[in-house]
PDB file of N, CA and C in Angstrom:
ATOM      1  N   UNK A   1      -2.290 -18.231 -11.284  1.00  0.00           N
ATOM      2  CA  UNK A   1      -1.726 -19.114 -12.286  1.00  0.00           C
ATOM      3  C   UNK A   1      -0.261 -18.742 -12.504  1.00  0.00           C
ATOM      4  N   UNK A   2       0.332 -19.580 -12.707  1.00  0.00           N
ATOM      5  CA  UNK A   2       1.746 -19.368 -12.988  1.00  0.00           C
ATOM      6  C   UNK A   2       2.200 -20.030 -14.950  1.00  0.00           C
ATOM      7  N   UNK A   3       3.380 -19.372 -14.879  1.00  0.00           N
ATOM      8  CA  UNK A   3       4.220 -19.582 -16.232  1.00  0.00           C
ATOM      9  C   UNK A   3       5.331 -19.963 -16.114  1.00  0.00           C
ATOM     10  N   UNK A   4       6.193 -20.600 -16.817  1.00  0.00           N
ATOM     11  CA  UNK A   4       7.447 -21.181 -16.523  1.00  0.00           C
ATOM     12  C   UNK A   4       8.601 -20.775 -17.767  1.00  0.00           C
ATOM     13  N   UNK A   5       9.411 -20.365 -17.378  1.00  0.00           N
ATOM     14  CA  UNK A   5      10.458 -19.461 -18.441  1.00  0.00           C
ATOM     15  C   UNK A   5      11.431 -20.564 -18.505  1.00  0.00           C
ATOM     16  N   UNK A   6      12.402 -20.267 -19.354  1.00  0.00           N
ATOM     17  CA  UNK A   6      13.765 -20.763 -19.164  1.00  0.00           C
ATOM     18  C   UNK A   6      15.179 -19.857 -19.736  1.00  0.00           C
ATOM     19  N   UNK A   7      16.249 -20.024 -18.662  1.00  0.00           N
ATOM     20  CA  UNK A   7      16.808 -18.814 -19.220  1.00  0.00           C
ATOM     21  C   UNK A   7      18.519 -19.659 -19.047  1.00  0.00           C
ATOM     22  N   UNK A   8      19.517 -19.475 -19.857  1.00  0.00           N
ATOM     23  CA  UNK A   8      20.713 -19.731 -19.722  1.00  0.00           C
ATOM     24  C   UNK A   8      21.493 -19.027 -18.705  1.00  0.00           C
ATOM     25  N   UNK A   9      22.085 -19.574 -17.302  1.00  0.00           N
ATOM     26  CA  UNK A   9      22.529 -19.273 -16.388  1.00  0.00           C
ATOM     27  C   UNK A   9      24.186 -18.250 -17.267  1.00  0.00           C
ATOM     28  N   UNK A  10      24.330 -16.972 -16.854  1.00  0.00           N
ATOM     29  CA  UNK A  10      25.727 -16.710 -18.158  1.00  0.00           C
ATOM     30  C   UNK A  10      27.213 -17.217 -17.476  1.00  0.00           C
ATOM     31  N   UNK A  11      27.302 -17.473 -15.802  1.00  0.00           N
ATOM     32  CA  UNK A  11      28.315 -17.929 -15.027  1.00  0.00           C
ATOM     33  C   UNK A  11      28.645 -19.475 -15.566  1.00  0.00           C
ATOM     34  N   UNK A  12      27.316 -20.278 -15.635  1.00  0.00           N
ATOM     35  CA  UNK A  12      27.923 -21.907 -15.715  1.00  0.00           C
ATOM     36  C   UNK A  12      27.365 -22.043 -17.188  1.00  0.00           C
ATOM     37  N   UNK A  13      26.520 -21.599 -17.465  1.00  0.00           N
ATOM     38  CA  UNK A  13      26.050 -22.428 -18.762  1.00  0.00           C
ATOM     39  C   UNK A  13      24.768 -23.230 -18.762  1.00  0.00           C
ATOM     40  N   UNK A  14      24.516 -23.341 -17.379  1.00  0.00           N
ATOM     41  CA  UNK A  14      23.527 -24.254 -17.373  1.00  0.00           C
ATOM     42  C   UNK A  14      21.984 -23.368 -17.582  1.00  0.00           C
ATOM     43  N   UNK A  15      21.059 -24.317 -18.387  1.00  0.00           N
ATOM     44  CA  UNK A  15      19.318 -24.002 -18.345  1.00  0.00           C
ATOM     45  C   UNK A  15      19.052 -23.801 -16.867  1.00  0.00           C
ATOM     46  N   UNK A  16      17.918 -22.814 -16.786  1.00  0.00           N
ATOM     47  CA  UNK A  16      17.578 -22.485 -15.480  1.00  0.00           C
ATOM     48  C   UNK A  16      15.603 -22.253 -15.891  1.00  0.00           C
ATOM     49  N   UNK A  17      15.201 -23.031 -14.769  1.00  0.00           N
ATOM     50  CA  UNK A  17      13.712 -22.796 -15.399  1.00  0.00           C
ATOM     51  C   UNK A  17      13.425 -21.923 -13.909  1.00  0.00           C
ATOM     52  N   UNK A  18      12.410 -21.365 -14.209  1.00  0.00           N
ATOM     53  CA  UNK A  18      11.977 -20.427 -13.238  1.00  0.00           C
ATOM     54  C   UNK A  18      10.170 -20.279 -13.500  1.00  0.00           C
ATOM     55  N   UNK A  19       9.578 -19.951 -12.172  1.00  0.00           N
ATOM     56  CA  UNK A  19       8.356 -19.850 -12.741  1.00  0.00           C
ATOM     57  C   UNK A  19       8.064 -18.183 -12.216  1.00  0.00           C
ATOM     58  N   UNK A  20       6.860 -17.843 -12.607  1.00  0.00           N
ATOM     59  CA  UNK A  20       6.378 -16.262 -12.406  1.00  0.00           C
ATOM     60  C   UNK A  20       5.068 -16.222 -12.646  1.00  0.00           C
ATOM     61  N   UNK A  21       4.006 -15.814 -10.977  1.00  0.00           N
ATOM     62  CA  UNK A  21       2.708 -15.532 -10.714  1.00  0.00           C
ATOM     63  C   UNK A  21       2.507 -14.600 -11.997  1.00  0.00           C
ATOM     64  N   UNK A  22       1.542 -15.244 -13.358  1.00  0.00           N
ATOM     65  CA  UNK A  22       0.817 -14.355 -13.652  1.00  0.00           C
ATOM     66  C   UNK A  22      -0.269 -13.454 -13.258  1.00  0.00           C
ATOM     67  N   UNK A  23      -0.087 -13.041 -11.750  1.00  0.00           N
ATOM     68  CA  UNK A  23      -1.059 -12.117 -11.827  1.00  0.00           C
ATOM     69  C   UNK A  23      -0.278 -11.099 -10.899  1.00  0.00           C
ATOM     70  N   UNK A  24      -0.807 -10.110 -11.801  1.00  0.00           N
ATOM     71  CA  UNK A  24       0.178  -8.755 -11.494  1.00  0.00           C
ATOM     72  C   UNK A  24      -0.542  -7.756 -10.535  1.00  0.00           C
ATOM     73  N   UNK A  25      -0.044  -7.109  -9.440  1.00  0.00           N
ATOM     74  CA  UNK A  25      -0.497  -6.512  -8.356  1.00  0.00           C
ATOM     75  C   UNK A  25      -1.006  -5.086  -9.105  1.00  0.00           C
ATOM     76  N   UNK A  26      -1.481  -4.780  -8.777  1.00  0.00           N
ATOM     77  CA  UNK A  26      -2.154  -3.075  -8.971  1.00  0.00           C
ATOM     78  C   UNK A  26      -0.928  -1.896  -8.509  1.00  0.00           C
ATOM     79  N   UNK A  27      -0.637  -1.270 -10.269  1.00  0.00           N
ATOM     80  CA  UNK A  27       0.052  -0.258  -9.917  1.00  0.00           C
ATOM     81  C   UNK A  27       1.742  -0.990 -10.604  1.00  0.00           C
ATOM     82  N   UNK A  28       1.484  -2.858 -10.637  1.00  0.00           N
ATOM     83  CA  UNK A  28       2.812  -2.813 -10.919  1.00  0.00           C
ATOM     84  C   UNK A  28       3.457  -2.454 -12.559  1.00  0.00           C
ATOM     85  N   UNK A  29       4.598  -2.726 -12.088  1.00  0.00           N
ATOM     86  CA  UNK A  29       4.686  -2.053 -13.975  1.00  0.00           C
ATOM     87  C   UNK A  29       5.245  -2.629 -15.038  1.00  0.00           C
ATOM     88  N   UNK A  30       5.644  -2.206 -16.105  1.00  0.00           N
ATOM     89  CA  UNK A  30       4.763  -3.067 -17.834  1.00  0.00           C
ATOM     90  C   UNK A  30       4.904  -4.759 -17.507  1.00  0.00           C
ATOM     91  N   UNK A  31       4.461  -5.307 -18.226  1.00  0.00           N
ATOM     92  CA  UNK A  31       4.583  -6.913 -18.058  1.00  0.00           C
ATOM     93  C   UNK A  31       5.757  -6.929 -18.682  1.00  0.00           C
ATOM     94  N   UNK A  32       6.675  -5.990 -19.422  1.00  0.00           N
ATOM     95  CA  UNK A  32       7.423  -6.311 -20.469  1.00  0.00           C
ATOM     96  C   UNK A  32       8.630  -5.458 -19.630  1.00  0.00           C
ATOM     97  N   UNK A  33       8.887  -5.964 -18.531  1.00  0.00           N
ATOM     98  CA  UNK A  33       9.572  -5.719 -17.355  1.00  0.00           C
ATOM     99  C   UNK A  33      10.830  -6.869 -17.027  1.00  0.00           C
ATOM    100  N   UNK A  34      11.976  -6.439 -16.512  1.00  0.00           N
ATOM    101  CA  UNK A  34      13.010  -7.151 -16.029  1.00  0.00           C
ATOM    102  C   UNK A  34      12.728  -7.711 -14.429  1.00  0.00           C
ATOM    103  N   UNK A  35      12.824  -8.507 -13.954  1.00  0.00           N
ATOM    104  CA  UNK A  35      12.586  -8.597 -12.764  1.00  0.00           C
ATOM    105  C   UNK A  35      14.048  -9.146 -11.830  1.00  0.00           C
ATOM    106  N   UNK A  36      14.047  -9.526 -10.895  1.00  0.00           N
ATOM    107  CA  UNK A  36      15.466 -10.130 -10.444  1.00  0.00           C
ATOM    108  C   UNK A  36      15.009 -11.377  -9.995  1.00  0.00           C
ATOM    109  N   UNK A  37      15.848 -12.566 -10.551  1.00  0.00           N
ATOM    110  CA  UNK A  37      16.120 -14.020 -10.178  1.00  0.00           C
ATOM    111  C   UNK A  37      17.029 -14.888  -9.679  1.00  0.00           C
ATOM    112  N   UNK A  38      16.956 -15.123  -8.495  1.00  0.00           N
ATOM    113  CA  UNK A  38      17.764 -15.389  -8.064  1.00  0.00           C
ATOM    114  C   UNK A  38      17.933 -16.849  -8.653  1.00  0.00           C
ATOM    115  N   UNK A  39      19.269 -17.374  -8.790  1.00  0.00           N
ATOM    116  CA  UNK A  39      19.514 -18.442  -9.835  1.00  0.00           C
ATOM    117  C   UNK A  39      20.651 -19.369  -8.861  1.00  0.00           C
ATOM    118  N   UNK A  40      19.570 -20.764  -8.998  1.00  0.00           N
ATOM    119  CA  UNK A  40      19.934 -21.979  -8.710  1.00  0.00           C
ATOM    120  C   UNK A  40      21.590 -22.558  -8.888  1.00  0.00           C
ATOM    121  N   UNK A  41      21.812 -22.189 -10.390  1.00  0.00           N
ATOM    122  CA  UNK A  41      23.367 -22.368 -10.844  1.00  0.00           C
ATOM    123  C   UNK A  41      24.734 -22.175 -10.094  1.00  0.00           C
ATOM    124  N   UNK A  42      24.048 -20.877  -9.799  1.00  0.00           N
ATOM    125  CA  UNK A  42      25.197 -20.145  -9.418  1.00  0.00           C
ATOM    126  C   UNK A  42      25.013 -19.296  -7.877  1.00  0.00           C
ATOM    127  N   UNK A  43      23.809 -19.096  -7.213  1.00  0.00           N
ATOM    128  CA  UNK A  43      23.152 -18.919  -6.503  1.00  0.00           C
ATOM    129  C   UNK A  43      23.538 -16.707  -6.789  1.00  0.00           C
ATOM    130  N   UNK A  44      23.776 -16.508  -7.804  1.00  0.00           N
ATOM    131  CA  UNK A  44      23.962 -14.690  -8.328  1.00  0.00           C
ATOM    132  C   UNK A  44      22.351 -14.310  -8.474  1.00  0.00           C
ATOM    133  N   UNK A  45      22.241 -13.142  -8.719  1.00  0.00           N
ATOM    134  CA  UNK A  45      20.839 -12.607  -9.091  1.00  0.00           C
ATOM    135  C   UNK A  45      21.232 -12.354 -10.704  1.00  0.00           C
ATOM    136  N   UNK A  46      20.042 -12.396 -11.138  1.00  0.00           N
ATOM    137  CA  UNK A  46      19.911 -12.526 -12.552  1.00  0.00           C
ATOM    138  C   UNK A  46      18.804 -11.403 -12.834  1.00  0.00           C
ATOM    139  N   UNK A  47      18.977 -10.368 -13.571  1.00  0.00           N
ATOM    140  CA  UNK A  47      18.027  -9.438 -14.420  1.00  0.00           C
ATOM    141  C   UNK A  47      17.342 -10.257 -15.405  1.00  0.00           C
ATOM    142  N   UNK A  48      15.873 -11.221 -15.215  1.00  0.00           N
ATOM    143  CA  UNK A  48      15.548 -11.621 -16.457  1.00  0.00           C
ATOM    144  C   UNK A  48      14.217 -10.986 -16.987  1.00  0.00           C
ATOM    145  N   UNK A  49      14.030 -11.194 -18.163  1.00  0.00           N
ATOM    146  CA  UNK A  49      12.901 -10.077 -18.324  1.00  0.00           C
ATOM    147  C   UNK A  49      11.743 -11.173 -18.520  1.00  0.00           C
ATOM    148  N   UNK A  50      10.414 -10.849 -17.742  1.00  0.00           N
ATOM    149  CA  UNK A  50       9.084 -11.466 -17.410  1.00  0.00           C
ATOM    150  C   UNK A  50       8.453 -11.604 -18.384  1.00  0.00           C
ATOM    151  N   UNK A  51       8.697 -11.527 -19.734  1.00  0.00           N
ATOM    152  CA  UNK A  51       7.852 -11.603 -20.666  1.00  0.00           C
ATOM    153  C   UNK A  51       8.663 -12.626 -21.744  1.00  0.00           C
ATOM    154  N   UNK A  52       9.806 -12.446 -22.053  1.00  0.00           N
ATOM    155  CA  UNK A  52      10.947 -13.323 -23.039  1.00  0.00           C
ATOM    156  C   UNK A  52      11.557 -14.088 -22.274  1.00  0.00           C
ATOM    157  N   UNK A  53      12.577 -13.889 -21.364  1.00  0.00           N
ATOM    158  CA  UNK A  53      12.969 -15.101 -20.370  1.00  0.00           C
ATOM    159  C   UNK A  53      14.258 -14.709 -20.767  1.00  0.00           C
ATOM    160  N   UNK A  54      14.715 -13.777 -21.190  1.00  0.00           N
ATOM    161  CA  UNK A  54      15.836 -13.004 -21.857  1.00  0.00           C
ATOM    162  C   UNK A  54      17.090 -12.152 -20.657  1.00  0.00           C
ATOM    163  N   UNK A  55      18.253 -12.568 -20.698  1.00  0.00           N
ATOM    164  CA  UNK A  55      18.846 -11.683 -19.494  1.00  0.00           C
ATOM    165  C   UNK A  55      19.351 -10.069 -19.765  1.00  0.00           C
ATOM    166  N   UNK A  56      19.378  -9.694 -18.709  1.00  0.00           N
ATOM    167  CA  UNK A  56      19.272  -8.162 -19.410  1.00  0.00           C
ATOM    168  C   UNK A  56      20.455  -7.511 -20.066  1.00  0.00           C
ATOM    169  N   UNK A  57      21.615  -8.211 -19.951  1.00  0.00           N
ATOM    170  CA  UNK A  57      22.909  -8.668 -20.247  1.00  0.00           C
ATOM    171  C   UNK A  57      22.764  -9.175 -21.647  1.00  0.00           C
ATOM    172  N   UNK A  58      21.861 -10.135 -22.054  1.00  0.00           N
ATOM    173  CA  UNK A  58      22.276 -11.173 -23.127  1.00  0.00           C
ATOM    174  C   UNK A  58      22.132  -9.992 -24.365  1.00  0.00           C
ATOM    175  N   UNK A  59      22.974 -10.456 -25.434  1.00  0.00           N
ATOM    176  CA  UNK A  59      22.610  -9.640 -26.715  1.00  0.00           C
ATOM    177  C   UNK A  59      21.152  -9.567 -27.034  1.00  0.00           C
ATOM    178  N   UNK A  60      20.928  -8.852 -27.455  1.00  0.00           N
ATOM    179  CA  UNK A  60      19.429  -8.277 -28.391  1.00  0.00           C
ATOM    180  C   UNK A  60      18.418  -8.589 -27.668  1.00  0.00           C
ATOM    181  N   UNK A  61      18.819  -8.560 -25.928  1.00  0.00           N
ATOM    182  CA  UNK A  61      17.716  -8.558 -25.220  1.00  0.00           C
ATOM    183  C   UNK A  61      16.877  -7.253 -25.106  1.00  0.00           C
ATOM    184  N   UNK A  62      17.636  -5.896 -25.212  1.00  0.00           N
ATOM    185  CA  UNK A  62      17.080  -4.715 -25.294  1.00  0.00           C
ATOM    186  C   UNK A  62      16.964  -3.934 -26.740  1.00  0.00           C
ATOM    187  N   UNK A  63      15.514  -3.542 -26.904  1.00  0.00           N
ATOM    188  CA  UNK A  63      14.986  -3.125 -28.685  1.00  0.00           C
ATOM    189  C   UNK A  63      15.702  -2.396 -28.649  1.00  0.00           C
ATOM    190  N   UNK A  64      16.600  -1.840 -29.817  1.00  0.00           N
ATOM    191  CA  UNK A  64      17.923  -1.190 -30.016  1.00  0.00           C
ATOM    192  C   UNK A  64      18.621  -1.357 -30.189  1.00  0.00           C
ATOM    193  N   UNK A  65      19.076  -2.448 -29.476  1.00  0.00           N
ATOM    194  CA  UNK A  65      20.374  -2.677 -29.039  1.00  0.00           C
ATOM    195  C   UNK A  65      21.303  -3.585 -29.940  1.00  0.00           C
ATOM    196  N   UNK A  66      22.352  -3.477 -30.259  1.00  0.00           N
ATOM    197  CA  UNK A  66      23.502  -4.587 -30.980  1.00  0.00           C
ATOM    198  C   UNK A  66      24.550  -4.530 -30.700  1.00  0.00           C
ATOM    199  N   UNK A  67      24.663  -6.148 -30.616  1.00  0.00           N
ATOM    200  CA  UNK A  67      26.103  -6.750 -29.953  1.00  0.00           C
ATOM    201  C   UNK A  67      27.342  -6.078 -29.942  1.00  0.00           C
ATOM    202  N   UNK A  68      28.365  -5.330 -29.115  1.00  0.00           N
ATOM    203  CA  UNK A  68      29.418  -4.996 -29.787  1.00  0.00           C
ATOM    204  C   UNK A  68      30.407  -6.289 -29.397  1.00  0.00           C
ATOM    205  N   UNK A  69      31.613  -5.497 -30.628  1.00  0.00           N
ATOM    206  CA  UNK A  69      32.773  -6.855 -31.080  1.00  0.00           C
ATOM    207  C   UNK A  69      33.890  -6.540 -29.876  1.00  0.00           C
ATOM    208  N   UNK A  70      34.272  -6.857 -29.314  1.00  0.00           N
ATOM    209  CA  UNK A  70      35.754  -6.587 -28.567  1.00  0.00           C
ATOM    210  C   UNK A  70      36.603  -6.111 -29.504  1.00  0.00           C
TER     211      UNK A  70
END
């Protein structure tokens, strides 16, 4: 079975939907994992994470973490 994310491309701007086999191989690791996507937009790889649809880049994608200001 599959799931379908959507994630903001950060080069163009554009929505990017992506899908991802829910079923996870033996041994692989947390579901709450970054994976790499390669992205339609811009044809770059993208760190998005398999559970939020979140880039690993984007603010308050990582627990901890806050935005800094330039």
């Amino acid at each position: 079975m599959q799931r379908q994310i959507l994630f903001r491309c950060p080069r163009t701007g554009t929505n990017v939907e992506h899908r991802f086999d829910d079923e996870r191989p033996e041994g692989a690791g947390p579901a709450d994992s970054y994976v790499p996507v390669r992205c339609p937009a811009c044809m770059s790889l993208h760190f998005v994470n398999s559970t939020t649809g979140r880039l690993l880049n984007e603010p308050g994608a990582q627990p901890g973490s806050t935005p800094r200001s330039a």
